[in-house]
Structure formats: C-alpha cells, structure tokens
Protein backbone atom coordinates (compact mmCIF):
# COMPACT_ATOMS: atom_id res chain seq x y z
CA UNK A 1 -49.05 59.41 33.85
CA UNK A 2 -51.93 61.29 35.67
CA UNK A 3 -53.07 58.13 37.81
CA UNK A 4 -49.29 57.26 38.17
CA UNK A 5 -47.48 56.54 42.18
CA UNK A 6 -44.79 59.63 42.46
CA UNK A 7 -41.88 56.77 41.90
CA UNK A 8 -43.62 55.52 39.09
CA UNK A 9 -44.21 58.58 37.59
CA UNK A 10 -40.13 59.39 37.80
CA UNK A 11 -39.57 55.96 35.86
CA UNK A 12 -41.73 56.93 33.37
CA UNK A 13 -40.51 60.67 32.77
CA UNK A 14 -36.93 59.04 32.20
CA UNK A 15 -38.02 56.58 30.47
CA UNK A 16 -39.94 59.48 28.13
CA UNK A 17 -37.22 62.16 28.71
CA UNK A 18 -39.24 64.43 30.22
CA UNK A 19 -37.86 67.33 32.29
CA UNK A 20 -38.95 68.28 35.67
CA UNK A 21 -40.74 71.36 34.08
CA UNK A 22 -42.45 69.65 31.99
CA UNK A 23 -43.36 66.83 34.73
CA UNK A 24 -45.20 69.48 36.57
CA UNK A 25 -47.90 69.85 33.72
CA UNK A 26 -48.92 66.19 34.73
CA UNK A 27 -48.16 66.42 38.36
CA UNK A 28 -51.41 68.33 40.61
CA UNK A 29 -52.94 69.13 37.10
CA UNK A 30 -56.25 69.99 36.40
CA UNK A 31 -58.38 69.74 33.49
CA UNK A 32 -57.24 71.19 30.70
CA UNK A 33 -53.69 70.91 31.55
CA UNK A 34 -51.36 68.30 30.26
CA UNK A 35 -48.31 66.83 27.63
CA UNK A 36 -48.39 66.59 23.80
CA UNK A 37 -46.22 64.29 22.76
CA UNK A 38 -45.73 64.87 18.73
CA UNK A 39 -42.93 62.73 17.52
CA UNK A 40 -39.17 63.83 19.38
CA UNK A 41 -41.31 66.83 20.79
CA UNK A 42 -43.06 67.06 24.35
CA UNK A 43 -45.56 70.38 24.35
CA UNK A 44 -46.76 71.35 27.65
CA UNK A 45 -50.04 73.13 27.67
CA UNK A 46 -52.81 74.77 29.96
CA UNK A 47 -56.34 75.35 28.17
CA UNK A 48 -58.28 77.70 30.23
CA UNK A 49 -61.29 77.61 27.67
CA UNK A 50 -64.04 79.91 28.72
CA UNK A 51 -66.64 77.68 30.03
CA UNK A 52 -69.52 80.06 29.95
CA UNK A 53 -69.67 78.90 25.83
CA UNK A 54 -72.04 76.59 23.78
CA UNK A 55 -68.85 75.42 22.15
CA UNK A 56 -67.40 74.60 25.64
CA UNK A 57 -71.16 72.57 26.90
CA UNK A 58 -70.97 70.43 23.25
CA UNK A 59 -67.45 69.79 23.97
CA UNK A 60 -67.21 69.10 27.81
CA UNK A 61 -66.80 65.00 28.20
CA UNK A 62 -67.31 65.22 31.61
CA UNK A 63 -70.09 63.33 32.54
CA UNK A 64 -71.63 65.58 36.16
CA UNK A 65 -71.70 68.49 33.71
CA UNK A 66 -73.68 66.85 30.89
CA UNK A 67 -76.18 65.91 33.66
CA UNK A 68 -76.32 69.41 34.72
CA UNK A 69 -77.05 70.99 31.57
CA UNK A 70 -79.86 68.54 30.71
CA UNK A 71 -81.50 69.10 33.57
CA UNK A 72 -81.21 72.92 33.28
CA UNK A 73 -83.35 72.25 29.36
C-alpha cells in the first residue's frame, strides 16, 4: 500500500477494512512504521528502535547503511 496512488490506496483500505486511523500508519510513513495484518486483526505500529545498537547495524536491510558501516571497519 506504501507505493500505492491516493485513489488507489482508498480502494484498497475498503477493500481491507481499514479505518482512516489506521490508513495514516501507511500514508507519509517512515521506516519503521506500518500495518500488521494477523488474521481479522489490523495492528498499527511505529518502531523507533535505537539505531546507535549492534543489534540495530545486523538488522538494518537498508542497503546505503550497510555500505556505510563497512566502510567505517
């Protein structure tokens, strides 16, 4: 839904029977911010993991950041 036209993204949330609130964890977002959908039951959520962590560098998918961290070893 992130990469989704506004109209589109309206389809879908009907479609999904999402509320506006809940829309707005997809809409602007950021990383770390999103929907779980776990069977009838739509979880919003915002992860602000510290990123000053080892556990946040082994985790991080992002591929700028992996560059950056090799080149800083």
């Amino acid at each position: 839904m992130l990469n989704q036209a506004a109209g589109d993204r309206q389809i879908l949330a009907k479609q999904l029977g999402i509320s506006p609130h809940q829309l707005s964890y997809v809409t602007h977002s950021g990383a770390g911010e999103g929907l779980l959908f776990y069977g009838d039951v739509i979880i919003p959520f915002r992860d602000h993991f510290p990123k000053d962590t080892v556990l946040f560098s082994l985790l991080d998918t992002r591929i700028n950041s992996k560059a950056q961290n090799s080149e800083k070893q």
